[in-house]
N, C-alpha and C. Protein backbone atom coordinates (compact mmCIF):
# COMPACT_ATOMS: atom_id res chain seq x y z
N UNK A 1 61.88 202.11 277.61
CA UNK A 1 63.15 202.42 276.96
C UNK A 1 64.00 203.29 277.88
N UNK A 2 65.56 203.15 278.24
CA UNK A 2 66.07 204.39 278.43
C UNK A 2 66.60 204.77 277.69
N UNK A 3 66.07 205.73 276.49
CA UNK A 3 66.64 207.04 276.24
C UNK A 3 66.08 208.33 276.76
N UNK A 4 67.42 209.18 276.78
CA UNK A 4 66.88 210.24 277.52
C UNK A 4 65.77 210.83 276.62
N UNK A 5 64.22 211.62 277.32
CA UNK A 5 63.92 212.37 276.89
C UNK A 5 64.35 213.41 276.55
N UNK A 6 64.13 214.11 275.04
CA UNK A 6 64.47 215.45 274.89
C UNK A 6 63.35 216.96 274.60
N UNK A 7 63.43 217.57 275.61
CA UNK A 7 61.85 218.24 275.80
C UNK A 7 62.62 219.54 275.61
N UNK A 8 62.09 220.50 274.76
CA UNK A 8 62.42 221.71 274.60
C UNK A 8 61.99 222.74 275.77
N UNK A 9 63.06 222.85 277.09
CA UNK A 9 62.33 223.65 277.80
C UNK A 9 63.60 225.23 278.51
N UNK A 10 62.86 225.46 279.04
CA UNK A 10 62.88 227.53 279.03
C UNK A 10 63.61 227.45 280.39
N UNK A 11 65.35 227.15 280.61
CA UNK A 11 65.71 226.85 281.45
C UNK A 11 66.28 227.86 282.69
N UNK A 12 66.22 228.38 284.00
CA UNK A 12 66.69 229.32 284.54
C UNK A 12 68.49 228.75 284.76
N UNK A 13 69.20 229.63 284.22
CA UNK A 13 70.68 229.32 283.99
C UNK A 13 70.93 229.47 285.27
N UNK A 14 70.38 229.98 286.30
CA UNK A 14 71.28 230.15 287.84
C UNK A 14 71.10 228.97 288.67
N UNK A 15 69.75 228.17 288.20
CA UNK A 15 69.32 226.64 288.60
C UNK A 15 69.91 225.57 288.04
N UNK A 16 70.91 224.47 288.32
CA UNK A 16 70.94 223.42 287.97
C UNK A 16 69.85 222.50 287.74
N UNK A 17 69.36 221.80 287.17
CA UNK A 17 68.01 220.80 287.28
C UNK A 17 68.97 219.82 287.01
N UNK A 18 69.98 219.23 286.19
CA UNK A 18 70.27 217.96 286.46
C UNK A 18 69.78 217.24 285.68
N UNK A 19 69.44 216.10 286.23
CA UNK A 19 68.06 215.03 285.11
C UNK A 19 66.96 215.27 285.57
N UNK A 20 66.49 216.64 286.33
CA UNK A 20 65.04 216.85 286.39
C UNK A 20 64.35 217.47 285.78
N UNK A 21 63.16 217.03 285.11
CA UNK A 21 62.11 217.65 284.16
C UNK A 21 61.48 218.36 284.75
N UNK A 22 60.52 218.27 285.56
CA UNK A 22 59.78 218.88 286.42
C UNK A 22 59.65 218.48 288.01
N UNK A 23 59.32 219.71 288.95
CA UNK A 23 59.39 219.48 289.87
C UNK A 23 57.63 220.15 290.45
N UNK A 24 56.68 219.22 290.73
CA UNK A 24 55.23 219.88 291.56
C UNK A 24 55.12 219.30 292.56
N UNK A 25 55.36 220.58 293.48
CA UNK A 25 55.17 220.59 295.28
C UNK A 25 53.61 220.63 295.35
N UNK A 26 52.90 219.96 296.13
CA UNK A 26 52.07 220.11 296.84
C UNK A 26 52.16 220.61 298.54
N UNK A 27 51.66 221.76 298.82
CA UNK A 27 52.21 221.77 300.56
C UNK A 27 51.20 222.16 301.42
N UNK A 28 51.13 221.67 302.94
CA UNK A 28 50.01 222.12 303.82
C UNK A 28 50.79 223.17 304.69
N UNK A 29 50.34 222.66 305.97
CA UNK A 29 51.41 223.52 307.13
C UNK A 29 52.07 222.47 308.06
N UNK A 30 51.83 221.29 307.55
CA UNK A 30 52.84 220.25 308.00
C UNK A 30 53.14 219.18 307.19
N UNK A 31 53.41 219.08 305.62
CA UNK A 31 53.76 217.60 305.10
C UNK A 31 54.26 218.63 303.87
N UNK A 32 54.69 218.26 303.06
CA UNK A 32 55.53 218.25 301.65
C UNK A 32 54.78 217.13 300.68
N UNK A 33 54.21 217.10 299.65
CA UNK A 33 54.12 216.01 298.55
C UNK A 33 54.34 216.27 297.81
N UNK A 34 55.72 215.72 297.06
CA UNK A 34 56.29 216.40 295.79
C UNK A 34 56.41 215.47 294.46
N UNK A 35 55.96 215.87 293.40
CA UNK A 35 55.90 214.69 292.71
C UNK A 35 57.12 215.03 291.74
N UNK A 36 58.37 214.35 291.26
CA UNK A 36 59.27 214.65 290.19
C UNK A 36 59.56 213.77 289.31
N UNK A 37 59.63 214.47 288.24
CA UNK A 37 59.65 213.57 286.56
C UNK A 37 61.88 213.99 286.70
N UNK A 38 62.25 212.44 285.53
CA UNK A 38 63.45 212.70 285.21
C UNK A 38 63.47 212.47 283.71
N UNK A 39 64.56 212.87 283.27
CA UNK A 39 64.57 213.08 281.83
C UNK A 39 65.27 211.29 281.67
N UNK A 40 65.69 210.30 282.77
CA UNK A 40 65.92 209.47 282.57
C UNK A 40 65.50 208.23 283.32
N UNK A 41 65.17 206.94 283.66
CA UNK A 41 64.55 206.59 284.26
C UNK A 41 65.62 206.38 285.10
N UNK A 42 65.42 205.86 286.73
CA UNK A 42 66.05 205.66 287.44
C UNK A 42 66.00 204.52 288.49
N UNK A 43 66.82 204.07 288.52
CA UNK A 43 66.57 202.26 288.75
C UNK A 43 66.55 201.82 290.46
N UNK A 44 66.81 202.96 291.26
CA UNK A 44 67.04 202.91 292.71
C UNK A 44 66.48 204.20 293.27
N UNK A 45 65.44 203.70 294.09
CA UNK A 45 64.71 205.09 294.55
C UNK A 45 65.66 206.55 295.24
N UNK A 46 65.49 207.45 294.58
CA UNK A 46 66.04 208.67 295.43
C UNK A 46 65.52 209.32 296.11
N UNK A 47 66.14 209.94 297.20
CA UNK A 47 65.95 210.45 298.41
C UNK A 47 65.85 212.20 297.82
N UNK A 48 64.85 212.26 299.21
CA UNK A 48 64.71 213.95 299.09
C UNK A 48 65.12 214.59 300.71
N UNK A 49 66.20 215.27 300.64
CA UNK A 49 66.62 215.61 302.09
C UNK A 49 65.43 217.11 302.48
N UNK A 50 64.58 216.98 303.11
CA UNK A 50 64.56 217.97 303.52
C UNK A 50 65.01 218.65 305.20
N UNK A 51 65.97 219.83 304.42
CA UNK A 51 66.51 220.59 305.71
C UNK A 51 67.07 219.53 306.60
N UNK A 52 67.44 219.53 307.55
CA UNK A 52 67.77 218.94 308.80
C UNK A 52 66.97 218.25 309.46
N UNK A 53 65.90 217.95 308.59
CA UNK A 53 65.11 217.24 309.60
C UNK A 53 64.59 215.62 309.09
N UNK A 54 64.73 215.39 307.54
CA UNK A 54 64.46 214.41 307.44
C UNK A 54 64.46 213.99 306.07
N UNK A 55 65.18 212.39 305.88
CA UNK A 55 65.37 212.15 304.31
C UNK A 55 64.36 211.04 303.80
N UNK A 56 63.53 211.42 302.76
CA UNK A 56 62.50 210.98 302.51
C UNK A 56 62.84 209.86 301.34
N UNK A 57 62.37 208.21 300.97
CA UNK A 57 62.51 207.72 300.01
C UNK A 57 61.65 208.01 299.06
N UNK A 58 61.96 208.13 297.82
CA UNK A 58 60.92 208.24 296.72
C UNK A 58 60.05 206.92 296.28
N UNK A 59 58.95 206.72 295.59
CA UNK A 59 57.97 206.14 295.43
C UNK A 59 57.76 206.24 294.56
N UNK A 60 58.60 205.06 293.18
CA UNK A 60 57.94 204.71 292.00
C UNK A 60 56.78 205.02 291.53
N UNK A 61 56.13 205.81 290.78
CA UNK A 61 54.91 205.64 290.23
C UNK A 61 54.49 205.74 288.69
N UNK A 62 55.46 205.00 288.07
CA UNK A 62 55.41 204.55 286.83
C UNK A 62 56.46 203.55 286.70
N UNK A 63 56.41 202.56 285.72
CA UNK A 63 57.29 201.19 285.41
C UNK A 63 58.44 201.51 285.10
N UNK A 64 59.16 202.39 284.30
CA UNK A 64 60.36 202.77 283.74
C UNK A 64 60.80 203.49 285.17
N UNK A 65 60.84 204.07 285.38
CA UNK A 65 61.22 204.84 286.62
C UNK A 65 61.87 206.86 286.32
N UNK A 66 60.84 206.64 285.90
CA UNK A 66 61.06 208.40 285.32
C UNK A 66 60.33 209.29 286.85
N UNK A 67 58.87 208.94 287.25
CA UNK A 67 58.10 209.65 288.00
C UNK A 67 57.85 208.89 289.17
N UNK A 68 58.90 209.46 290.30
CA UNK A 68 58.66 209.63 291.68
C UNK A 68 57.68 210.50 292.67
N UNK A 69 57.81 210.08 293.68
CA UNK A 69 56.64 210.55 294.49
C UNK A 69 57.60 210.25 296.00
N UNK A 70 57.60 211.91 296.77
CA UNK A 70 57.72 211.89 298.23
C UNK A 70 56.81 212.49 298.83
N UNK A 71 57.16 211.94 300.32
CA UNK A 71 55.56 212.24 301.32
C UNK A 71 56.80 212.77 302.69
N UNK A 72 56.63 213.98 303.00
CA UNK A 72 57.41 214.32 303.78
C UNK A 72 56.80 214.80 305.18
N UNK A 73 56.05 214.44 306.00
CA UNK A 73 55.03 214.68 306.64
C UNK A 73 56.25 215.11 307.81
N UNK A 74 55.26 215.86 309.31
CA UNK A 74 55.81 216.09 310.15
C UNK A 74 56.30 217.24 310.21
N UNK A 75 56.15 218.15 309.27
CA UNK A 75 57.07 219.63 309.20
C UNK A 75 56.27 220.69 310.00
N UNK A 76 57.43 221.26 310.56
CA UNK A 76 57.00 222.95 311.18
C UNK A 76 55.80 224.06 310.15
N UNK A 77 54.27 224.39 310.54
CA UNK A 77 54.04 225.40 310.16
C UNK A 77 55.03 226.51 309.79
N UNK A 78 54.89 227.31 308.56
CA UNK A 78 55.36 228.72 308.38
C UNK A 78 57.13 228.28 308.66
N UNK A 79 57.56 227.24 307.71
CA UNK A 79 58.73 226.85 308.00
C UNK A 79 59.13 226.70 306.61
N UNK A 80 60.52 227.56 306.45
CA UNK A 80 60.83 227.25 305.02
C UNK A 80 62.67 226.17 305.06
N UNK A 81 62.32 224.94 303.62
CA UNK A 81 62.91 224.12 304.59
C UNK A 81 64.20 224.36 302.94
N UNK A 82 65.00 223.67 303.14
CA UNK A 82 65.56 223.71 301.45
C UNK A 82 65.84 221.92 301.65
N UNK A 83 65.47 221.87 300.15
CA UNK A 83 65.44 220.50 299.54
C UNK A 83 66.57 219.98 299.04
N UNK A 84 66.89 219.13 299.13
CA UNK A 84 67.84 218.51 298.42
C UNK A 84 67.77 217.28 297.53
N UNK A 85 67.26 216.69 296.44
CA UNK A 85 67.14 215.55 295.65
C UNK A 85 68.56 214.93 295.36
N UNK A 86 68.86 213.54 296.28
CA UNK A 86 69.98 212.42 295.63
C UNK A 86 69.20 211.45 295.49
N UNK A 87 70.80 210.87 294.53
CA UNK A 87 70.46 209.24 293.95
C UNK A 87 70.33 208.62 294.97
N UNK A 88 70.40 207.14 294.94
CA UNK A 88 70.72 206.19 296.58
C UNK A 88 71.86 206.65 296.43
N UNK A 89 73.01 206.35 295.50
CA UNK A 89 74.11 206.30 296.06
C UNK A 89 74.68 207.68 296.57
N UNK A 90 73.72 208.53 296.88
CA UNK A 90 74.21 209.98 297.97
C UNK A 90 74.57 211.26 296.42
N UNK A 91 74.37 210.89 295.23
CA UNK A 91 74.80 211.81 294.83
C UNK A 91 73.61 213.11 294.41
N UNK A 92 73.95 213.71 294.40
CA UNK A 92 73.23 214.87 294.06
C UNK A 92 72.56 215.03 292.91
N UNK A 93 71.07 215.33 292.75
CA UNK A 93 70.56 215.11 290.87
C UNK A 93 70.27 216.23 290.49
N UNK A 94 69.92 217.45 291.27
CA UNK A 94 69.81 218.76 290.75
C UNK A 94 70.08 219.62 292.18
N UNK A 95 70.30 221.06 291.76
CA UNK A 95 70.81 222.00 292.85
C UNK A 95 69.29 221.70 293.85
N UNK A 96 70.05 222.39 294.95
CA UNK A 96 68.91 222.57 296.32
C UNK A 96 67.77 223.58 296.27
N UNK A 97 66.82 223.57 296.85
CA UNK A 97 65.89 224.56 296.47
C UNK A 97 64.75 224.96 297.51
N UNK A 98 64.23 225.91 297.86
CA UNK A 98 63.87 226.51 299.13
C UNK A 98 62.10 225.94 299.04
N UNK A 99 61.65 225.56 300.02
CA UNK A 99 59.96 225.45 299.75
C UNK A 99 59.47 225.53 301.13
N UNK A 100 58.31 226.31 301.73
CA UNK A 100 57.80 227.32 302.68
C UNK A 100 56.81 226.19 303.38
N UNK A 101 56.42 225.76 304.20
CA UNK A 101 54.77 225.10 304.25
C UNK A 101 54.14 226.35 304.49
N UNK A 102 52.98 225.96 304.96
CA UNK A 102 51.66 226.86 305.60
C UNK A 102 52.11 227.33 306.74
N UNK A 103 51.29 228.25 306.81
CA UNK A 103 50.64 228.87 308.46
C UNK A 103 50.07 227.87 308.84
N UNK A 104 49.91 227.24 310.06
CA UNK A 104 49.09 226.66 310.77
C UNK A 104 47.80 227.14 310.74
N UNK A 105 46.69 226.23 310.65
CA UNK A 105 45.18 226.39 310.56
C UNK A 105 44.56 227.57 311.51
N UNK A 106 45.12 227.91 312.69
CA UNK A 106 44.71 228.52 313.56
C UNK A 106 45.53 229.90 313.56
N UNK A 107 46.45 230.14 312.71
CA UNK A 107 46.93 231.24 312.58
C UNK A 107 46.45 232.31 312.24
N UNK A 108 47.16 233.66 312.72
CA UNK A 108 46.55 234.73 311.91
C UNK A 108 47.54 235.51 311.22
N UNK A 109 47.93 234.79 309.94
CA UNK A 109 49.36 235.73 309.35
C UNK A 109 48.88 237.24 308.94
N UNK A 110 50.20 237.38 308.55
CA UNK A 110 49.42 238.98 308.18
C UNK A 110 49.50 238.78 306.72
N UNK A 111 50.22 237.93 306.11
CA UNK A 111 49.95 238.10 304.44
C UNK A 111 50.20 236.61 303.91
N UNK A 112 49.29 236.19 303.06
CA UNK A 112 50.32 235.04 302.23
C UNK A 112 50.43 234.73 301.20
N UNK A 113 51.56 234.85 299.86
CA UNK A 113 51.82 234.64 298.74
C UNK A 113 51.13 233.41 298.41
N UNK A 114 50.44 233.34 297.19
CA UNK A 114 50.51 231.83 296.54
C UNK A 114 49.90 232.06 295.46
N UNK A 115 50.91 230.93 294.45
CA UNK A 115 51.00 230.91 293.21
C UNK A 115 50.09 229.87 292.33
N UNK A 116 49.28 229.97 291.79
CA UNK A 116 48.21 228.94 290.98
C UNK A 116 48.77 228.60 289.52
N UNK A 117 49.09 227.63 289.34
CA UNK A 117 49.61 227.28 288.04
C UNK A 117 48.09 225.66 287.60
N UNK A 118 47.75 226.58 286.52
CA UNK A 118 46.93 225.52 286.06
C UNK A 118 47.42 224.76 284.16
């Protein structure tokens, strides 16, 4: 069906989301895998710009086209890149948003944040 979903959720007013429901990054110290739900399905894969370095196509992974999947491989250790999610046709589906990879395996940082959401 497309109707929009309507999900009661706890929105940060300084973030646009757009038609995005959720957004879960997976990250190493060189790739991005981000998986994103839309509150509508979407009929032409969208792109995820990250930073200046490279625009990724999304990857259907359900029939309606609500839940995409990007694979952004190739990124700088200890590199924070900002994202950008468009339609094909270049438009914009929610504001931009900052995401860090790893330290490289062989590093010795001096500290590193990370957040566990189960």
């Amino acid at each position: 069906s497309n109707q929009i979903v309507d999900y009661p959720i706890n929105r940060d007013t300084g973030w646009n989301p757009g038609s995005v429901l959720h957004i879960l990054p997976t990250v190493n110290h060189e790739r991005f895998l981000i998986k994103v739900s839309f509150l509508q399905p979407i009929a032409e894969a969208p792109l995820l710009q990250v930073g200046q370095v490279s625009t990724v196509p999304g990857v259907r992974t359900d029939t309606e086209g609500r839940f995409w999947l990007f694979d952004a491989p190739g990124l700088a250790p200890e590199t924070q890149y900002t994202l950008t999610l468009k339609a094909a046709s270049g438009k914009t589906l929610c504001d931009p948003w900052p995401l860090k990879t790893f330290p490289a395996p062989d590093s010795d940082p001096l500290c590193v944040r990370l957040l566990i959401y189960t």
